[in-house]
Protein backbone atom coordinates (compact mmCIF):
# COMPACT_ATOMS: atom_id res chain seq x y z
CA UNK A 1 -118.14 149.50 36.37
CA UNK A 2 -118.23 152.88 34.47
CA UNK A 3 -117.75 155.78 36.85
CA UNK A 4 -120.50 158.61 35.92
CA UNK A 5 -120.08 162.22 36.98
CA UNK A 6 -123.06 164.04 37.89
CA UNK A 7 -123.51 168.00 38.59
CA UNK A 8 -126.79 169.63 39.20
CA UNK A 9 -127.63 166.76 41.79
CA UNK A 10 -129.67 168.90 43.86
CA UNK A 11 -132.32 169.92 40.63
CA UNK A 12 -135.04 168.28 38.85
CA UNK A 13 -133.44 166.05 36.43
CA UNK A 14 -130.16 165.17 38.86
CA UNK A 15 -132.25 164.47 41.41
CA UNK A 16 -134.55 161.72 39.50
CA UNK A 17 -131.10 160.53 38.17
CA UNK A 18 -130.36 159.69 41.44
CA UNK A 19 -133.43 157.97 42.41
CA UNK A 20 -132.44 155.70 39.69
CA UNK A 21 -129.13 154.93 40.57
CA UNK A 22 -130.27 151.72 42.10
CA UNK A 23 -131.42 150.16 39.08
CA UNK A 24 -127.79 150.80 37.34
CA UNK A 25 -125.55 149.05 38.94
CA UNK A 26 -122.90 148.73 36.36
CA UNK A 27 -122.24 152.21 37.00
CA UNK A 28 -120.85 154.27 39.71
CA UNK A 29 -122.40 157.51 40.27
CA UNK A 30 -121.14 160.60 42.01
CA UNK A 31 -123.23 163.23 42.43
CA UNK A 32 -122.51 166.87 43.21
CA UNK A 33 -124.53 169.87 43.99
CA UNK A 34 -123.57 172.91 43.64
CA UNK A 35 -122.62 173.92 47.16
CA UNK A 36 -120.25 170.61 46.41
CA UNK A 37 -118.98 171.85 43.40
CA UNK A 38 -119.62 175.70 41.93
CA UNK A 39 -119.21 175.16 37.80
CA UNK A 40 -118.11 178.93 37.56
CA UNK A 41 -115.35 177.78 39.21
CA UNK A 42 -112.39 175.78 37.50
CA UNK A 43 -110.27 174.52 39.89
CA UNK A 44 -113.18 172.84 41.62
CA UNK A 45 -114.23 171.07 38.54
CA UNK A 46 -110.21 170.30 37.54
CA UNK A 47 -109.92 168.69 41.15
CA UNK A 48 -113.48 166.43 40.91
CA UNK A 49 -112.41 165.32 37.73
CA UNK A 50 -108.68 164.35 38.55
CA UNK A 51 -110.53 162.66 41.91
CA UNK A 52 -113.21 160.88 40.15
CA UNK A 53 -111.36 160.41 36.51
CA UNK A 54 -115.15 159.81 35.08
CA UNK A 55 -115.81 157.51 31.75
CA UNK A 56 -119.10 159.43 31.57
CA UNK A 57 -119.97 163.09 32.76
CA UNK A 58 -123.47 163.86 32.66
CA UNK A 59 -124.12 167.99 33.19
CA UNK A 60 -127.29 168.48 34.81
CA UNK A 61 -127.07 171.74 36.24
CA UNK A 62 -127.91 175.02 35.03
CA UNK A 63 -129.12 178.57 35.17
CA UNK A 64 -132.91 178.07 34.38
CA UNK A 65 -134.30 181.48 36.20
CA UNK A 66 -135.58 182.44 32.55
CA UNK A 67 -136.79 186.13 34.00
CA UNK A 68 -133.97 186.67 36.35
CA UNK A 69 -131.05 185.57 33.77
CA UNK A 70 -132.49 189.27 31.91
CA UNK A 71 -131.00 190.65 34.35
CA UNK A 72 -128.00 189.00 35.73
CA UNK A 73 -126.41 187.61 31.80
CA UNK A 74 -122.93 187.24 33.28
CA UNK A 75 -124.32 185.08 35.94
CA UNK A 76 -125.90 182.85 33.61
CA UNK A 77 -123.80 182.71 30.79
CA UNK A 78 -121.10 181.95 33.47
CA UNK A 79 -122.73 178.28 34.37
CA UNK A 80 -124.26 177.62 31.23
CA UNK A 81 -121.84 178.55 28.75
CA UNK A 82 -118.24 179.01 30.31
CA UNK A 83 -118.83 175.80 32.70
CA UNK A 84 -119.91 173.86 29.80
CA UNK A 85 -116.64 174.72 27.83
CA UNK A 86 -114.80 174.09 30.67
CA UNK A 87 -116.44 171.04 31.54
CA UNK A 88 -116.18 169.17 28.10
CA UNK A 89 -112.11 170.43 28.01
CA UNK A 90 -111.96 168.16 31.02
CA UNK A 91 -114.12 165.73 29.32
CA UNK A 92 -111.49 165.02 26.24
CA UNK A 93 -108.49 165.67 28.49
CA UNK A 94 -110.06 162.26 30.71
CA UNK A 95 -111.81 160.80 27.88
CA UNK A 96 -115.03 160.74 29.47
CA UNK A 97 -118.60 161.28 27.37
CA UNK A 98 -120.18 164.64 28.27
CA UNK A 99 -124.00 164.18 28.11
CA UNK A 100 -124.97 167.90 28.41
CA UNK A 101 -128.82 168.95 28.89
CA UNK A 102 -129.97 171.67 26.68
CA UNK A 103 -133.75 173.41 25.92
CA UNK A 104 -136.09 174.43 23.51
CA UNK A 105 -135.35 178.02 24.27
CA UNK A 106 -132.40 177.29 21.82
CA UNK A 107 -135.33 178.37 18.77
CA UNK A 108 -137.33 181.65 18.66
CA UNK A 109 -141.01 179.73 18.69
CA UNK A 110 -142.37 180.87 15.49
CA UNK A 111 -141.94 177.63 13.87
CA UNK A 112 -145.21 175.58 12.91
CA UNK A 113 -143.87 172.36 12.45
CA UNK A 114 -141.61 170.54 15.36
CA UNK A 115 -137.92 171.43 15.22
CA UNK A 116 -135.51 168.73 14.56
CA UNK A 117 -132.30 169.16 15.47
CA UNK A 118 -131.05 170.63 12.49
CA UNK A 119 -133.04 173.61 12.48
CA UNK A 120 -132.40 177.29 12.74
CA UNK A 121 -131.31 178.20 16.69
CA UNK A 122 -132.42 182.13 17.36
CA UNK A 123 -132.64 182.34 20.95
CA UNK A 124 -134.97 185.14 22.17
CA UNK A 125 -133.44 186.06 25.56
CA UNK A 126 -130.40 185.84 27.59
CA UNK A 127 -131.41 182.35 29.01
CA UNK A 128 -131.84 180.75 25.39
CA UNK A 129 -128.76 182.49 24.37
CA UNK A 130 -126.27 180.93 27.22
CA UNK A 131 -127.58 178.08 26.42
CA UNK A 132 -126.88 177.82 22.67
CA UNK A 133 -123.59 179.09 23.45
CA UNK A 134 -122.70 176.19 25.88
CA UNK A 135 -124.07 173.63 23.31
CA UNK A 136 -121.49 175.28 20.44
CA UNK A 137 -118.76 175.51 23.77
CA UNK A 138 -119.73 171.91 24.40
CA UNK A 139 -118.98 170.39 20.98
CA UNK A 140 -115.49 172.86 19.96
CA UNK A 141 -114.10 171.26 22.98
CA UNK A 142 -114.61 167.76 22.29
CA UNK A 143 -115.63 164.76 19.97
CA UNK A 144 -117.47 162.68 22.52
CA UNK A 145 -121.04 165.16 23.53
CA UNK A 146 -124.83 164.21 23.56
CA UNK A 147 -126.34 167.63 23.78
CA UNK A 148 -129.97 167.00 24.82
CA UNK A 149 -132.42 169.43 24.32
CA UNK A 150 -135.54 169.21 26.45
CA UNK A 151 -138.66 171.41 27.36
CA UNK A 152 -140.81 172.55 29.64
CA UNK A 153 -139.37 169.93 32.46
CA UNK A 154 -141.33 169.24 35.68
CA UNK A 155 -140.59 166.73 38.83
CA UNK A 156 -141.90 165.24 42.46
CA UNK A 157 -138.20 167.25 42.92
CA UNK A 158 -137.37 170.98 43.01
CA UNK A 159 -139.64 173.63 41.47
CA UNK A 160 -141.54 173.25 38.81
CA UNK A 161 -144.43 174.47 36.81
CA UNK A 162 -146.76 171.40 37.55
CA UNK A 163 -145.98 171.67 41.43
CA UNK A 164 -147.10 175.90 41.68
CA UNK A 165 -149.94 175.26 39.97
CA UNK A 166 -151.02 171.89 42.39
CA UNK A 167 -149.97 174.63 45.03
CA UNK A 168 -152.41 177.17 43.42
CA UNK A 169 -155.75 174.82 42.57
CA UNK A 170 -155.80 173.89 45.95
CA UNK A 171 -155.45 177.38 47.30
CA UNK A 172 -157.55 179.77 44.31
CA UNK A 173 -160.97 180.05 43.37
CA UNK A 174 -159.67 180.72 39.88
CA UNK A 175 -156.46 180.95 38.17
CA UNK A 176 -155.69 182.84 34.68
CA UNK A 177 -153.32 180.71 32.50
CA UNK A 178 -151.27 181.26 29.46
CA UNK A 179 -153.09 179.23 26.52
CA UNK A 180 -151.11 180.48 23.40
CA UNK A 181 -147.55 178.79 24.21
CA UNK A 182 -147.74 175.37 23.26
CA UNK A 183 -145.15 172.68 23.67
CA UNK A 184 -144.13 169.26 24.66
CA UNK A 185 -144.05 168.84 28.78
CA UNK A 186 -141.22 166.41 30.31
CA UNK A 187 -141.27 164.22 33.26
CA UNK A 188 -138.15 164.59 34.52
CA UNK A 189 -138.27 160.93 35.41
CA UNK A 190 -138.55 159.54 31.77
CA UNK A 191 -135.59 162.23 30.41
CA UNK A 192 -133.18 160.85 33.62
CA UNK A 193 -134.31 156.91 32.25
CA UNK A 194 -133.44 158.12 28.45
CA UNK A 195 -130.14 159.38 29.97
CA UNK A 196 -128.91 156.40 31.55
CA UNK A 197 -130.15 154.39 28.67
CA UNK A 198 -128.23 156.53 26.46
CA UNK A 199 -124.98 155.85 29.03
CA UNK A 200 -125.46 151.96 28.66
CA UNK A 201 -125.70 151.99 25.27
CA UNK A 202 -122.01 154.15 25.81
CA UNK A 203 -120.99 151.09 27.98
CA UNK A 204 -121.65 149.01 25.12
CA UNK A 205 -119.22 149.92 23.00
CA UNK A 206 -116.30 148.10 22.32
CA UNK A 207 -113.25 149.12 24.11
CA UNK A 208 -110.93 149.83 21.62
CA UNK A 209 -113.80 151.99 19.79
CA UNK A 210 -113.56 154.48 22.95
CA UNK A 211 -110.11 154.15 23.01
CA UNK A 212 -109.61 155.12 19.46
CA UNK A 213 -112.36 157.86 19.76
CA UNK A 214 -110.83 159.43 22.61
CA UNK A 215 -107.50 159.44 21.45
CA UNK A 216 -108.29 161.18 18.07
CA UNK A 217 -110.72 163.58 15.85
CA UNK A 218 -112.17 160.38 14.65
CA UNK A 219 -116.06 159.89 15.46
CA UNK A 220 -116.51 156.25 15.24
CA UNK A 221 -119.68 155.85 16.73
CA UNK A 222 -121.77 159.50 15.55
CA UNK A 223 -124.30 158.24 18.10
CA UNK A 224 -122.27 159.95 20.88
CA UNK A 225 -121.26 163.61 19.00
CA UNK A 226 -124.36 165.06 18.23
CA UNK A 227 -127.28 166.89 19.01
CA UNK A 228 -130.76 165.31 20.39
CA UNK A 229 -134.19 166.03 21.36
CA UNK A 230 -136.27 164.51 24.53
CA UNK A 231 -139.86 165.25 25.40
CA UNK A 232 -142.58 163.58 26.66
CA UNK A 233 -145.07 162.80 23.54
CA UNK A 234 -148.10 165.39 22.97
CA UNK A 235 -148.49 168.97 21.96
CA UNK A 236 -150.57 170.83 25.02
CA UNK A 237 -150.59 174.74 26.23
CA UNK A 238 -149.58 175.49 29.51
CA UNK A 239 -153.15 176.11 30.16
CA UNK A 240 -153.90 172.61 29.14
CA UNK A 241 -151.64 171.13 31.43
CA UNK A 242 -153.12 173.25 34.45
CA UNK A 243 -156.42 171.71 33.47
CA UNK A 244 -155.20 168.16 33.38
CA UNK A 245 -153.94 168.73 36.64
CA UNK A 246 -157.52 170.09 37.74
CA UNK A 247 -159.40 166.90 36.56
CA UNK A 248 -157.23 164.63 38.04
CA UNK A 249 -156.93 166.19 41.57
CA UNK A 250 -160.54 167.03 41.20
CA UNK A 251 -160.28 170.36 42.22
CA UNK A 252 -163.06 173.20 42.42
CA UNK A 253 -160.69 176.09 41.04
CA UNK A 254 -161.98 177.85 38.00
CA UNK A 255 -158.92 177.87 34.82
CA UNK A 256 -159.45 180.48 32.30
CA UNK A 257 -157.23 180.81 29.64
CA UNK A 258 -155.66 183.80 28.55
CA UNK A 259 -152.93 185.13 26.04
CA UNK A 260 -149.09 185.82 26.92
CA UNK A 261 -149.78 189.67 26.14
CA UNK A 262 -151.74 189.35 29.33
CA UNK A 263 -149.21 187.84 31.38
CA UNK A 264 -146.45 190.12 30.67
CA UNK A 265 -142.77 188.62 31.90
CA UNK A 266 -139.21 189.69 31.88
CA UNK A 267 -138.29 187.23 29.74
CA UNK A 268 -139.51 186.63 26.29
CA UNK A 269 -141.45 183.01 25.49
CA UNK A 270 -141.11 180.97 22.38
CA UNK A 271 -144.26 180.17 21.45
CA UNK A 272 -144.28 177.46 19.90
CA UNK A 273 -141.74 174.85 21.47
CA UNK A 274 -142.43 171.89 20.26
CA UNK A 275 -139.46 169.11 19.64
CA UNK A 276 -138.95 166.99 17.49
CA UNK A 277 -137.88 163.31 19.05
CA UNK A 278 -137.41 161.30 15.77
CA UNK A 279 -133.89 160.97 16.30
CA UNK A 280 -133.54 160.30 19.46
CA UNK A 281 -136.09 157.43 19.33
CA UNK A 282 -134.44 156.02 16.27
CA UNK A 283 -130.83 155.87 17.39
CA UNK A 284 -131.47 154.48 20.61
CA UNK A 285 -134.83 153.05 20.57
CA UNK A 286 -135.51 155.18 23.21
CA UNK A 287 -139.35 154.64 24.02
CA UNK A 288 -140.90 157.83 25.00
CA UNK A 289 -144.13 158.31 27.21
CA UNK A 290 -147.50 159.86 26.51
CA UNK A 291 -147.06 163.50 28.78
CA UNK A 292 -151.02 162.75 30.25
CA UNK A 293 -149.47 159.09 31.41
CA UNK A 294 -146.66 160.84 33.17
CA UNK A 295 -148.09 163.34 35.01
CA UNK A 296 -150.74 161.31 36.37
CA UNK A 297 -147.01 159.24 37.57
CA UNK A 298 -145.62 162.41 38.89
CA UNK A 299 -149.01 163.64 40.31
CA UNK A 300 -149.67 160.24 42.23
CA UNK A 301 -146.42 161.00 43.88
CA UNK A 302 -146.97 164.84 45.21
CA UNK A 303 -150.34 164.01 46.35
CA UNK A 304 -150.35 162.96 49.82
């Protein structure tokens, strides 16, 4: 039974990971929130990991307050850069995989074509930015890290975009909504299932092939040192998804779209965030959901 480390147990995505945990039972999963464990501080993370001695790590937890991070950078570059460096040190000194989520705020949004993996990073505020930086922390510190980039996430768990806005149809006679950011939404459900399906295909490997991989530079399996890219499949605006929501919830609430000049944040948005999930799906078969099939999953779950 593989021992699997998880922080951010309290969010979105660790909190679906849990409410699969039942359906993996050749693992053994520990999950920490972060009143359990603070990432900005070492000794805390230096003691779980001498307790637990993980063969798998799975980082879940982040700074994701895209405005707020403009305006507290040391506070977010402190859990999602430093932590991650410090958290995939601990990962090569136990020989443990570090599966580290990432984002699409990584790229600047003026693409036209989905990014792969291989394209230009140019983050356009401090969020994106602590996140590249743990990504590049992440793989100097170790040859066994699955960075997973993901994008505009949702969840029955936590707060989320597709939760305000059931909030807000139910409550509004109308709502403006941004319609010229477009990207690829994720059910937090299907990324925590590609996880775990990433961690048994980890399991799979031969002993000595961990052993070896561990023990050395040597990448013997690239699977497990590189950079992916999860999203649920479909290209939709925000304003889009608000009206998906609408028709299935049937409610009265009038959605008119309008432009991100008019709804002026903190924080600047890419606009245009869509993935590229190619490589994902090929390495590890990984099947990955329409986005309307998944809400309607998520939705049929908030609804009372």
């Amino acid at each position: 039974m593989s021992r699997v480390l998880v922080t951010g147990a309290g969010g979105q995505l660790g909190s679906e990971l849990r409410a699969l945990e039942k359906d993996y039972p050749s693992m053994q999963f520990y999950f920490f929130e972060r009143s359990a464990l603070p990432l900005d501080n070492r000794p805390s993370l230096e003691a779980v990991f001498e307790e637990i001695r993980p063969q798998i790590c799975i980082n879940a937890a982040a700074y994701t307050a895209v405005d707020k991070a403009e305006s507290e950078p040391d506070q977010a570059f402190a859990i999602n850069a430093t932590a991650v460096g410090w958290m995939s040190e601990l990962c090569a000194q136990y020989h443990s995989l570090l599966v580290h989520i990432s984002t699409d705020y990584v790229f600047d949004g003026t693409g036209q074509v989905p990014y792969t993996e291989s394209d230009q990073v140019n983050p356009l505020g401090v969020y994106g930015r602590s996140k590249l930086m743990g990504e590049l922390f992440a793989a100097a510190a170790h040859n066994q890290v699955v960075i997973i980039r993901t994008s505009w996430v949702y969840s029955y768990f936590g707060k989320n975009f597709v939760k305000t806005m059931l909030r807000l149809l139910n409550e509004k006679e109308s709502l403006n909504v941004v319609n010229d950011q477009v990207g690829r939404p994720t059910y937090a459900a299907d990324l925590a299932g590609a996880i775990l399906h990433i961690c048994e295909a980890y399991q799979a490997l031969p002993p000595d092939s961990v052993d070896e991989r561990a023990s050395s530079s040597v990448v013997v399996d690239e699977r497990f040192n590189t950079i992916y890219h999860y999203a649920d499949e479909g290209v939709i605006s925000w304003y889009d998804l608000t009206v998906a929501i609408k028709e299935v919830i049937k409610a009265p609430c009038t959605v008119r779209p309008i432009t991100t000049a008019e709804y002026p944040t903190p924080a600047k948005r890419p606009s245009y965030s869509v993935l590229d999930t190619t490589k994902i799906e090929t390495a590890f078969g990984v099947s990955i959901p329409k986005w309307d099939d998944s809400l309607k999953r998520c939705l049929i779950k908030l609804i009372p």
